[in-house]
N, C-alpha and C. Protein backbone atom coordinates (compact mmCIF):
# COMPACT_ATOMS: atom_id res chain seq x y z
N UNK A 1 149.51 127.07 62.20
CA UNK A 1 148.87 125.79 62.38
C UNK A 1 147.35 125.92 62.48
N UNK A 2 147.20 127.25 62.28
CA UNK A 2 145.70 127.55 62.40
C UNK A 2 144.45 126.34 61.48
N UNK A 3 145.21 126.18 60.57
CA UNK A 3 144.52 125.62 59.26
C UNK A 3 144.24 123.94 59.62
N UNK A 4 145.17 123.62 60.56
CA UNK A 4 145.08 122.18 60.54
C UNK A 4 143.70 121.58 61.96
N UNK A 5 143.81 120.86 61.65
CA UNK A 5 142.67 119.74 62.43
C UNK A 5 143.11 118.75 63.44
N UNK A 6 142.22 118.79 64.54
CA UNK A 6 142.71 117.46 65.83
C UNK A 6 142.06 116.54 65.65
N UNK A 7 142.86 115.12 65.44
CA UNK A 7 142.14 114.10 65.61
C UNK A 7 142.20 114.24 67.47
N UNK A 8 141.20 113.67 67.94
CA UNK A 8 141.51 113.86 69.67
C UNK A 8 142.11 115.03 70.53
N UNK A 9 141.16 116.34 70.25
CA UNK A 9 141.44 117.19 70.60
C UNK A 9 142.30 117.49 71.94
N UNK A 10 143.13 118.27 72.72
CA UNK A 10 143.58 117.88 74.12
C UNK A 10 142.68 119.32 74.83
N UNK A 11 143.01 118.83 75.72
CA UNK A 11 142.28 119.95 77.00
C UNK A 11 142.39 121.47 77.23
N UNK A 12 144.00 121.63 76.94
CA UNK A 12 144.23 122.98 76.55
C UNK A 12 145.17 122.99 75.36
N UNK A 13 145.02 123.84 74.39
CA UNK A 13 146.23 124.23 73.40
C UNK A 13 145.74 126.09 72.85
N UNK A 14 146.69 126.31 72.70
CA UNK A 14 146.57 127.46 72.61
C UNK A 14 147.64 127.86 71.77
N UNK A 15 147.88 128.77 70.82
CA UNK A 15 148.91 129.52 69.60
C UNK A 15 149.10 130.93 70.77
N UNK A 16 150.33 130.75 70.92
CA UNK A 16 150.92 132.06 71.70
C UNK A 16 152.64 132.52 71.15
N UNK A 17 152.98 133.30 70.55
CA UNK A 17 154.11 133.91 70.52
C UNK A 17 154.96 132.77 69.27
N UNK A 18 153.96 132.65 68.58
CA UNK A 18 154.49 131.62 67.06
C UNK A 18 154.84 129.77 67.32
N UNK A 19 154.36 129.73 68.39
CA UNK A 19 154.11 128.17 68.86
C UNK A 19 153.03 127.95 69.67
N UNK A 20 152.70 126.59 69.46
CA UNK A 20 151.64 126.21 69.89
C UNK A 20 152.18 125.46 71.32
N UNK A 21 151.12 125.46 72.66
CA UNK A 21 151.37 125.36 73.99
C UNK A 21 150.25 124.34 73.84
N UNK A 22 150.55 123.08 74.10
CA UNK A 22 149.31 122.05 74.35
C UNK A 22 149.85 121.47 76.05
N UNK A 23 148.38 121.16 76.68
CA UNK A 23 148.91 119.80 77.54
C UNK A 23 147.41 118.81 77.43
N UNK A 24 148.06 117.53 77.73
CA UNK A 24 147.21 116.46 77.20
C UNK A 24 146.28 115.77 78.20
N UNK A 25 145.47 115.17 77.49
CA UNK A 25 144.32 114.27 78.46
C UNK A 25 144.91 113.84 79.03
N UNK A 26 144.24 112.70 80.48
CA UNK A 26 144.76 111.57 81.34
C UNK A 26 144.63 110.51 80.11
N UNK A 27 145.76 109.70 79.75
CA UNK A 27 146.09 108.47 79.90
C UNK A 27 145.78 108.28 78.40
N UNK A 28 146.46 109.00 77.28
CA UNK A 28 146.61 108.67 76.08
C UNK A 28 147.54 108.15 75.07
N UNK A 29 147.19 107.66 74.12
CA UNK A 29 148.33 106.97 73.57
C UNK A 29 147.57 106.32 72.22
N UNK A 30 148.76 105.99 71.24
CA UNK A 30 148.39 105.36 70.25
C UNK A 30 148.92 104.34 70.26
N UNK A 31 148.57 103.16 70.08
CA UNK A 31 149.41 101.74 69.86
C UNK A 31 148.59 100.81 69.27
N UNK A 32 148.81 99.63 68.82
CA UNK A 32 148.16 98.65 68.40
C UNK A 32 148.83 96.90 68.48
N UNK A 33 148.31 96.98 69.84
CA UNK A 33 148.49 95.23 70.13
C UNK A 33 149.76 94.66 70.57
N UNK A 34 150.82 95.14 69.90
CA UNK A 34 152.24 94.15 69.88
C UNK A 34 152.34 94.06 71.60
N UNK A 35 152.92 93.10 72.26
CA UNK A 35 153.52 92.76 73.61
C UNK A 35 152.63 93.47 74.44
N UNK A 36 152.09 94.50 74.21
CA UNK A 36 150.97 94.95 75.56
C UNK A 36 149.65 94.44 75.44
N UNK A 37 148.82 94.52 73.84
CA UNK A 37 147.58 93.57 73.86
C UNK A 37 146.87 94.68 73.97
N UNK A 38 147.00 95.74 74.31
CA UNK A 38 146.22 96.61 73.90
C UNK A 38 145.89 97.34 72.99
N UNK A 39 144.81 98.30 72.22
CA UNK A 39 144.67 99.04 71.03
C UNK A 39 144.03 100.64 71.90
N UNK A 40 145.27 101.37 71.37
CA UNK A 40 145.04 102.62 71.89
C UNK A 40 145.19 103.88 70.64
N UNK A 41 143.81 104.69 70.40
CA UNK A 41 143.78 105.23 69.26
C UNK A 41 143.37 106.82 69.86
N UNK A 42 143.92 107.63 70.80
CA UNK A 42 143.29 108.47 71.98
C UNK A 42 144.44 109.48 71.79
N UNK A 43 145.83 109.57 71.64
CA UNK A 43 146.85 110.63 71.34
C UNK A 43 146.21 111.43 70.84
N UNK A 44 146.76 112.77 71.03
CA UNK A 44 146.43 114.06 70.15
C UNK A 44 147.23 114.18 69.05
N UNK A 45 146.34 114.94 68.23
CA UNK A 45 147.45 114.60 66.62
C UNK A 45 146.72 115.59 65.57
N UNK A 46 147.57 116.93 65.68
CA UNK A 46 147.32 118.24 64.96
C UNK A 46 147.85 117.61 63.32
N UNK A 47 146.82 117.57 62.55
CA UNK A 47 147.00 117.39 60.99
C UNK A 47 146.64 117.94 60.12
N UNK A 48 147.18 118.08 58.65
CA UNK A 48 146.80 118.10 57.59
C UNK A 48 147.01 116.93 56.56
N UNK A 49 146.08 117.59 55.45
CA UNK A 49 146.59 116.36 54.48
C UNK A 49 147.90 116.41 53.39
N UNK A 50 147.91 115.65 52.67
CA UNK A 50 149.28 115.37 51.65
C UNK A 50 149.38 114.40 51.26
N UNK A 51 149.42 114.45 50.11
CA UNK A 51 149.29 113.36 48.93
C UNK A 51 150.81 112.78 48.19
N UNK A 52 151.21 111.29 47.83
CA UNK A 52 151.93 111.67 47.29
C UNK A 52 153.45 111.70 48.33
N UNK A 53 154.78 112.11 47.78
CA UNK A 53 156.04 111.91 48.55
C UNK A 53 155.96 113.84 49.26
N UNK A 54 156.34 114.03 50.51
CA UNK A 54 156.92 114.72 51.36
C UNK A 54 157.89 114.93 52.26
N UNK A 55 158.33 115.88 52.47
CA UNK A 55 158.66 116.08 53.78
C UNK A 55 158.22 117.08 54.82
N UNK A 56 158.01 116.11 55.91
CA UNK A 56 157.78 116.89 57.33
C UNK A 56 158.36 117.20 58.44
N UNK A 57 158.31 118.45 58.98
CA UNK A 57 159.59 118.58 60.09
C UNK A 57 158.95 119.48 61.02
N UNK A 58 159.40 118.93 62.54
CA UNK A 58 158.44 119.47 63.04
C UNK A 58 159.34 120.03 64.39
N UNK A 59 159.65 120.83 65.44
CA UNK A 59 160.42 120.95 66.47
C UNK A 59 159.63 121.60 67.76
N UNK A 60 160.11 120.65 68.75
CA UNK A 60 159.55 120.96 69.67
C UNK A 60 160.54 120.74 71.00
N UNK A 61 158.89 121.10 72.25
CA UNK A 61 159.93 120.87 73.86
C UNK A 61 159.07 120.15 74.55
N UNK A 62 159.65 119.51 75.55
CA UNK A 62 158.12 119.43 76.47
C UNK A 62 158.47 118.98 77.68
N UNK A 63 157.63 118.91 78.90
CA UNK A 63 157.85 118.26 80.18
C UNK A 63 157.89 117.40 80.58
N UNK A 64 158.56 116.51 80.43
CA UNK A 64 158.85 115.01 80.07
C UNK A 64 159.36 114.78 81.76
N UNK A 65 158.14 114.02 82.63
CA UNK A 65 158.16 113.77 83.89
C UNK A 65 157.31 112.30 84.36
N UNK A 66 156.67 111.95 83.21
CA UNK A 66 156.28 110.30 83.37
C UNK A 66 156.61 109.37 82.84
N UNK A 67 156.45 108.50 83.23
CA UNK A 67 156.93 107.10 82.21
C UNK A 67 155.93 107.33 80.96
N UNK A 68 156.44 107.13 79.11
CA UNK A 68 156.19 107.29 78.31
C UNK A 68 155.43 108.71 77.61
N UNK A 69 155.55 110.01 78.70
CA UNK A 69 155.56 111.10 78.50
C UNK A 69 156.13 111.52 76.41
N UNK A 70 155.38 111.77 75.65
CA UNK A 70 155.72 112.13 74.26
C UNK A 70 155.97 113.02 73.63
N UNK A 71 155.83 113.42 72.31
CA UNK A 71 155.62 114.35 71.68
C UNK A 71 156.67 114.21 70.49
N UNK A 72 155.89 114.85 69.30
CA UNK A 72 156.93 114.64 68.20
C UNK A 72 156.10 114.46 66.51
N UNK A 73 155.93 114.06 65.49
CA UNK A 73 155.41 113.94 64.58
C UNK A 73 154.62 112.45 63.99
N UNK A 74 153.95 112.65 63.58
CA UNK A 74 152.64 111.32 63.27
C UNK A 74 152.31 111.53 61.42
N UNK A 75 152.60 110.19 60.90
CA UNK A 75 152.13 110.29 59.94
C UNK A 75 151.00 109.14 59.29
N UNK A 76 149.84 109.48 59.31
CA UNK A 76 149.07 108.46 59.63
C UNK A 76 147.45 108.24 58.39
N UNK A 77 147.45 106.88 58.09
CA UNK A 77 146.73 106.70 57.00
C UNK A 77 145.25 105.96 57.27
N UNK A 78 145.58 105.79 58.96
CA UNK A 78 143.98 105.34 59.19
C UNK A 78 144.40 104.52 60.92
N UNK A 79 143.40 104.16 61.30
CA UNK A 79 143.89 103.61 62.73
C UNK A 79 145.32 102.56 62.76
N UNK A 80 145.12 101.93 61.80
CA UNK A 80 146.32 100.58 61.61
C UNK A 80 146.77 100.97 60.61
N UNK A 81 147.38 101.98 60.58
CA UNK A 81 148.41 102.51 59.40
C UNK A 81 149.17 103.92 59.92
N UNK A 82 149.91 103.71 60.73
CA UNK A 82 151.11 104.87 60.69
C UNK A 82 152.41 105.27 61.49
N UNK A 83 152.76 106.25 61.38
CA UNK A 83 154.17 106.24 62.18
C UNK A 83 153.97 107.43 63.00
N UNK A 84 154.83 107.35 64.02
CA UNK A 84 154.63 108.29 65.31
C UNK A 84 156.72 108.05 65.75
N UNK A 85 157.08 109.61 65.75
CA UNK A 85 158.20 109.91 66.15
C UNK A 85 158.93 111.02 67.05
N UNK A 86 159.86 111.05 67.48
CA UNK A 86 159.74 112.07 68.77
C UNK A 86 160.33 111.85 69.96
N UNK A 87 160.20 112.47 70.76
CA UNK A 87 161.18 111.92 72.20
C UNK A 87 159.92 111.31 73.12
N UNK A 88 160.36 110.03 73.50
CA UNK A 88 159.39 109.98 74.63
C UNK A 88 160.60 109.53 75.58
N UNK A 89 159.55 109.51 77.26
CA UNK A 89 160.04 109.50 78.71
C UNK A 89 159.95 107.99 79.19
N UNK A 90 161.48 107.58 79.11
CA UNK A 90 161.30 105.79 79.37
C UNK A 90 162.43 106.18 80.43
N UNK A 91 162.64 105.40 81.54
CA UNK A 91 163.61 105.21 82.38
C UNK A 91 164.48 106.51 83.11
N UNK A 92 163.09 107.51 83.15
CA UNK A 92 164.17 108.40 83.47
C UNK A 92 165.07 109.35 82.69
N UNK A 93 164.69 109.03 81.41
CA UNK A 93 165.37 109.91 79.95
C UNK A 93 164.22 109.92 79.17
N UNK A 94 165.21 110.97 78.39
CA UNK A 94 164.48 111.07 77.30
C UNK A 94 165.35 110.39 76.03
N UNK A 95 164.35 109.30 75.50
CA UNK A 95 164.73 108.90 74.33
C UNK A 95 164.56 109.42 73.22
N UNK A 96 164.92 108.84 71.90
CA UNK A 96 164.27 108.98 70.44
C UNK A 96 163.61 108.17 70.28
N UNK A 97 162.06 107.88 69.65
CA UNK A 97 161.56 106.56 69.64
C UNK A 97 160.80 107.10 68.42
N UNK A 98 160.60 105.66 68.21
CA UNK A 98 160.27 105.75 66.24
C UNK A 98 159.11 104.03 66.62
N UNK A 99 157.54 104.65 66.16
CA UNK A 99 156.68 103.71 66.41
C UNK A 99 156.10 103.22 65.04
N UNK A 100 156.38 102.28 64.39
CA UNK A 100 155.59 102.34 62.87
C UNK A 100 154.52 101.18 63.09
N UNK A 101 153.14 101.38 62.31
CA UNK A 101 152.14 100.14 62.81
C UNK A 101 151.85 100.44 61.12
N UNK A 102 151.27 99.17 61.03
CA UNK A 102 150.93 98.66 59.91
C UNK A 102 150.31 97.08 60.65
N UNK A 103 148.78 97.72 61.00
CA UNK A 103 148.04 96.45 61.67
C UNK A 103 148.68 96.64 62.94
N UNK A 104 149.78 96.27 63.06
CA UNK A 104 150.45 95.73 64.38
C UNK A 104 151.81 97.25 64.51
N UNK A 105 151.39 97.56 65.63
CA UNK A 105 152.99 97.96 66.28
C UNK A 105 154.12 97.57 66.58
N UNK A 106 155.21 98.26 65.90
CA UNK A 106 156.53 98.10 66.37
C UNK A 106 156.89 99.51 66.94
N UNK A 107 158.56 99.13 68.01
CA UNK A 107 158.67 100.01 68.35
C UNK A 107 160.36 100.05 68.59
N UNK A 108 160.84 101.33 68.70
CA UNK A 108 162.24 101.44 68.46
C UNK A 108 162.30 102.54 69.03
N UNK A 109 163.79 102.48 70.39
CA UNK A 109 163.80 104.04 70.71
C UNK A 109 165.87 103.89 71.31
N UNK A 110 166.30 104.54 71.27
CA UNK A 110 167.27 104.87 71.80
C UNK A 110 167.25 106.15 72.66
N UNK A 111 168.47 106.23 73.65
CA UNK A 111 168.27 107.38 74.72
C UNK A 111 169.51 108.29 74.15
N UNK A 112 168.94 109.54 73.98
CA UNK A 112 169.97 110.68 73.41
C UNK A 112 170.69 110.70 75.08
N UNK A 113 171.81 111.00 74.65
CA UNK A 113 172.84 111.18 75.96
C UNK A 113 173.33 112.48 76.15
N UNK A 114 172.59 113.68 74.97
CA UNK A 114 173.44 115.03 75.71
C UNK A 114 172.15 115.68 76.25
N UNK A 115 172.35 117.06 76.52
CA UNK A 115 171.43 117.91 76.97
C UNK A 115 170.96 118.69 75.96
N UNK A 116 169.70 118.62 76.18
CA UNK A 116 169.26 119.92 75.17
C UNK A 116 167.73 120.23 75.55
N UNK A 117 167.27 121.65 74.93
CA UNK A 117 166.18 121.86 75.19
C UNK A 117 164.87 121.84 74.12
N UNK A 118 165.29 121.85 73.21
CA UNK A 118 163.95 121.71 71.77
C UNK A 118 165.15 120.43 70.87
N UNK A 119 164.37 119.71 70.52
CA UNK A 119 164.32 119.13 68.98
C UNK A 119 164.05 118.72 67.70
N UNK A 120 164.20 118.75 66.84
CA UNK A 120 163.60 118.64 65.16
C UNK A 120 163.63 117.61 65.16
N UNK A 121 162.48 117.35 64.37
CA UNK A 121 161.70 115.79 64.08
C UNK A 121 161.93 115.72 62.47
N UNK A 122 162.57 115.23 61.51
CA UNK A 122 162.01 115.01 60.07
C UNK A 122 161.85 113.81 59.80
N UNK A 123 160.83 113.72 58.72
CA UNK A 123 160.34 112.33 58.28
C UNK A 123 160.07 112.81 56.74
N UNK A 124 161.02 111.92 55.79
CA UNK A 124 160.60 112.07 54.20
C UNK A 124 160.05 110.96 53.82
N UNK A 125 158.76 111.10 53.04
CA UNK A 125 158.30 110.10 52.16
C UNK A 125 158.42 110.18 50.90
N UNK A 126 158.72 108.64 50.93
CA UNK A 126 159.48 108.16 49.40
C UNK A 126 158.91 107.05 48.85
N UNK A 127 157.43 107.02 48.04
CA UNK A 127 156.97 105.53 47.63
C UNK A 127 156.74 105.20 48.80
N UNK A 128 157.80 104.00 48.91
CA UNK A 128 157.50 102.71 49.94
C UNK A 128 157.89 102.97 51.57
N UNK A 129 158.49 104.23 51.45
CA UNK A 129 159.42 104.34 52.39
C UNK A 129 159.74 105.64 53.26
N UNK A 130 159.60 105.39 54.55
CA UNK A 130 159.84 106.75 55.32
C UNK A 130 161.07 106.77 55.72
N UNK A 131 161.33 108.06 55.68
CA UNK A 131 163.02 108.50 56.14
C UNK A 131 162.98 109.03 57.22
N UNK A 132 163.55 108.80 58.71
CA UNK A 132 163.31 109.96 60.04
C UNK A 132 165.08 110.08 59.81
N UNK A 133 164.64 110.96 60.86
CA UNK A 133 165.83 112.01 61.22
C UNK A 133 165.38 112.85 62.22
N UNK A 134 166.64 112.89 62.94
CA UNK A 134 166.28 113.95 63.78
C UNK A 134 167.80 115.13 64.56
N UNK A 135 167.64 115.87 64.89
CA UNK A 135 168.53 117.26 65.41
C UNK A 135 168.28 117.88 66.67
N UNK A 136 168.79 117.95 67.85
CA UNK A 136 169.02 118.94 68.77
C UNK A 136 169.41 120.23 68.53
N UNK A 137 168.94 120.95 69.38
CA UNK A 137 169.28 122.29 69.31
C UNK A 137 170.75 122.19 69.65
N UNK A 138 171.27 121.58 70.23
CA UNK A 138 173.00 121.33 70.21
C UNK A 138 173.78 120.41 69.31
N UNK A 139 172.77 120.16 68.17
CA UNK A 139 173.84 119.78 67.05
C UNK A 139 173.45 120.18 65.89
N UNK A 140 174.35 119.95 64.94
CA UNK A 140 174.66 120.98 63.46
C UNK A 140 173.98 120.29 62.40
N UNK A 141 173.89 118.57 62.91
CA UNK A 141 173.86 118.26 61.82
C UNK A 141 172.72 117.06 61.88
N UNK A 142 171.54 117.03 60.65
CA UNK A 142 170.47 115.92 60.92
C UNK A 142 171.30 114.63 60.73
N UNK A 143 170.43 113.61 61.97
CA UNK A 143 171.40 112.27 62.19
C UNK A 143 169.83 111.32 61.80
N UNK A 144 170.26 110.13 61.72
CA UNK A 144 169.63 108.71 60.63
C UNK A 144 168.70 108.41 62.21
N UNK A 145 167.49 108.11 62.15
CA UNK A 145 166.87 107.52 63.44
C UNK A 145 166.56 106.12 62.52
N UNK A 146 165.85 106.06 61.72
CA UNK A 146 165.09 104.73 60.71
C UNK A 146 164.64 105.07 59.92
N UNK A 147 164.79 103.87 59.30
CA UNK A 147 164.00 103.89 57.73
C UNK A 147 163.47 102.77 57.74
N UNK A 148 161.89 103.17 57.46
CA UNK A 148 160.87 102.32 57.82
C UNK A 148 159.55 102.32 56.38
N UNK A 149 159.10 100.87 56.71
CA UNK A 149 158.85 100.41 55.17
C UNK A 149 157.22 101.27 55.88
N UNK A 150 156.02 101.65 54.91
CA UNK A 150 155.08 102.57 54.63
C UNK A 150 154.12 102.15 53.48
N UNK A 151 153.10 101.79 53.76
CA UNK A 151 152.75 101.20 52.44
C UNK A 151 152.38 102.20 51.56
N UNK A 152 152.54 102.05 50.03
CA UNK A 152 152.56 102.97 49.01
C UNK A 152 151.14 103.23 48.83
N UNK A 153 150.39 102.45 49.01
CA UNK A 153 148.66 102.33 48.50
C UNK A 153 147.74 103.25 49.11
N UNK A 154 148.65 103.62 50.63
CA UNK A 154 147.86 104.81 50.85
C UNK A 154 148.47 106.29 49.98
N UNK A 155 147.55 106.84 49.15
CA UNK A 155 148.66 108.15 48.57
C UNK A 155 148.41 109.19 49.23
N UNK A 156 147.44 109.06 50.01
CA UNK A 156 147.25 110.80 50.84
C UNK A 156 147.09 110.26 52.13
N UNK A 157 148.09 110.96 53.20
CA UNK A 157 148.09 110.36 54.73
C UNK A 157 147.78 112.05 55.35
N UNK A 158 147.09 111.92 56.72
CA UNK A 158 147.39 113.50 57.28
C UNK A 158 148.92 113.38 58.16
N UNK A 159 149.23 114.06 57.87
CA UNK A 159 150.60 114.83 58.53
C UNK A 159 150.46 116.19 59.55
N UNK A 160 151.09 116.08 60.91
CA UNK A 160 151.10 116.86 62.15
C UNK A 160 151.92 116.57 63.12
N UNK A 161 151.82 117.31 64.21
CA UNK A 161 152.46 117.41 65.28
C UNK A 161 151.59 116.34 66.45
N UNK A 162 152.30 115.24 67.28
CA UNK A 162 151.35 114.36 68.19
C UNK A 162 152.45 114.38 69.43
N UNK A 163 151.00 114.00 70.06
CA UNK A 163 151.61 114.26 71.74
C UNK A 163 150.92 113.04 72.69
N UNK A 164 150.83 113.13 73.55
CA UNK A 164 150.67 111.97 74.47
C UNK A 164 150.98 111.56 75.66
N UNK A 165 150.18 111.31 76.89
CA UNK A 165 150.55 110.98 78.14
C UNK A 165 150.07 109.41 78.52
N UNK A 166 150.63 108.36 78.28
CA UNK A 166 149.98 107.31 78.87
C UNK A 166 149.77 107.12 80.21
N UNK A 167 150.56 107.38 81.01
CA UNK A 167 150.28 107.54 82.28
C UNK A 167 149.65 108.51 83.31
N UNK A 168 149.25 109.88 82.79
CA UNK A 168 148.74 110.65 83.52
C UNK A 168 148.14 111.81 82.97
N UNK A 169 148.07 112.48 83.51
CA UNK A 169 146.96 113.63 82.59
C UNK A 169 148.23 115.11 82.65
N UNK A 170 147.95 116.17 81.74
CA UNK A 170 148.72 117.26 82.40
C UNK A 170 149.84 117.18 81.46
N UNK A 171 150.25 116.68 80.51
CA UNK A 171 152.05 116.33 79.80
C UNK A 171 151.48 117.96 79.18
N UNK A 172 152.73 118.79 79.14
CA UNK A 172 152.92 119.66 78.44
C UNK A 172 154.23 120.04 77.39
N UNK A 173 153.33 120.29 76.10
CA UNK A 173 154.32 120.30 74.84
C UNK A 173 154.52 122.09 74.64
N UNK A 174 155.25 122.08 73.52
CA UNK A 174 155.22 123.13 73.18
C UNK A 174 156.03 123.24 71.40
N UNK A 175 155.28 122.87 70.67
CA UNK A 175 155.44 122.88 69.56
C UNK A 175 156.05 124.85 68.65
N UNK A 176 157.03 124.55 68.59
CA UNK A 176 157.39 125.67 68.07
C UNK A 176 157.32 125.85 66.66
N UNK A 177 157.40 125.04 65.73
CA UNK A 177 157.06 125.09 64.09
C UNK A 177 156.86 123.83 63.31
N UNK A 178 156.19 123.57 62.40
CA UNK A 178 155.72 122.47 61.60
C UNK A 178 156.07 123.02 60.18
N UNK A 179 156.51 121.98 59.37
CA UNK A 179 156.65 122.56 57.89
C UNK A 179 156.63 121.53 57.62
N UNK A 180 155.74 121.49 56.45
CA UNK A 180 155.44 120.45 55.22
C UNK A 180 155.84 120.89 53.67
N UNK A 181 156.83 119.92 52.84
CA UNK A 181 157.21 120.69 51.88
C UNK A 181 157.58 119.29 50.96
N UNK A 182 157.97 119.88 49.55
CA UNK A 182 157.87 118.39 48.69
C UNK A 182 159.30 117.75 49.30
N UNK A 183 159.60 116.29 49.00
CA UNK A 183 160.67 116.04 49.64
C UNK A 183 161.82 116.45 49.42
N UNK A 184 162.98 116.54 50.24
CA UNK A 184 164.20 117.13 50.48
C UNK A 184 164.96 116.82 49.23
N UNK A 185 164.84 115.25 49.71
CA UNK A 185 166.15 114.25 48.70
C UNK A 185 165.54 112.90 49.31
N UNK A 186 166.86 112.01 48.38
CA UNK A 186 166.12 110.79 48.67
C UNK A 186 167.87 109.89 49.04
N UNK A 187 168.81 111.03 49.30
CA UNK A 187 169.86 110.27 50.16
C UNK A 187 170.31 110.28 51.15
N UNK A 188 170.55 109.44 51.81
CA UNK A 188 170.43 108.91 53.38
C UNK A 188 171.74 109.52 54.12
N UNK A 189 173.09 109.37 53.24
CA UNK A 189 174.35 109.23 53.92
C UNK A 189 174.84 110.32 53.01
């Protein structure tokens, strides 16, 4: 990950033993407007570029101990243009949550119900359209999170690993591998 670039650098990160060890500012986040009214453009977000259809996959862990505690993959074409996926810390769990903005934020998360300790993030782009998915280290097989519309007009977005503490300073990730590669496929089921 040497090669890639921080938008919003965090406080500590460091490459140790083939993963990267980040923990994050006080009180970051990306969002734009929907039901909170706020515009937050402050997350950390290790990128490169890519033009054109991909896929990205990214797996990680982290200390998920505040309300909206993050981490997970960002694919992003300018402040009001992108998607952010990954587990974040709502209620006491850890969910899957899938954030796509285009101008405005939406947001979508369900709560995984088993145990596990790292998970894979993928997201394929297709034209109009992003594919997530995602895998526990306790299952075999990549499962459907959303498929979410992407506008085509941007053709080169940066692609990385993003993290995030809205509530407090200190969240620690631990990104174990990123791969960017042309896309997989383009079927769902």
């Amino acid at each position: 990950m040497k090669h890639m670039s921080w938008l919003n650098p965090p406080p500590f990160f460091e490459e140790r033993d083939g993963a990267l060890h980040v923990r994050s500012r006080e009180k970051t986040d990306f969002w734009q407007g929907t039901y909170y009214g706020f515009h937050r453009d402050d997350g950390h977000f290790l990128h490169e570029s890519r033009k054109g259809d991909f896929t990205a996959e990214v797996t990680f862990s982290g200390n998920y101990e505040a309300l909206y505690d993050q981490a997970g993959l960002m694919i992003r074409a300018g402040e009001k243009h992108w998607m952010k996926c990954g587990i974040e810390y709502i209620d006491g769990a850890r969910h899957f949550s899938a954030v796509v903005t285009n101008g405005n934020s939406d947001w979508s998360a369900f709560r995984i119900g088993h145990d596990f300790d790292a998970i894979s993030v993928r997201a394929t782009r297709n034209g109009d359209a992003l594919f997530i998915q995602y895998r526990t280290d306790t299952m075999d097989e990549w499962r459907m999170a959303r498929l979410a519309w992407f506008d085509p007009a941007f053709e080169e977005v940066l692609v990385g690993p993003v993290f995030c503490s809205p509530q407090r300073a200190g969240f620690k990730a631990v990104f174990h591998d990123f791969r960017l590669s042309d896309p997989l496929s383009r079927d769902i089921h």
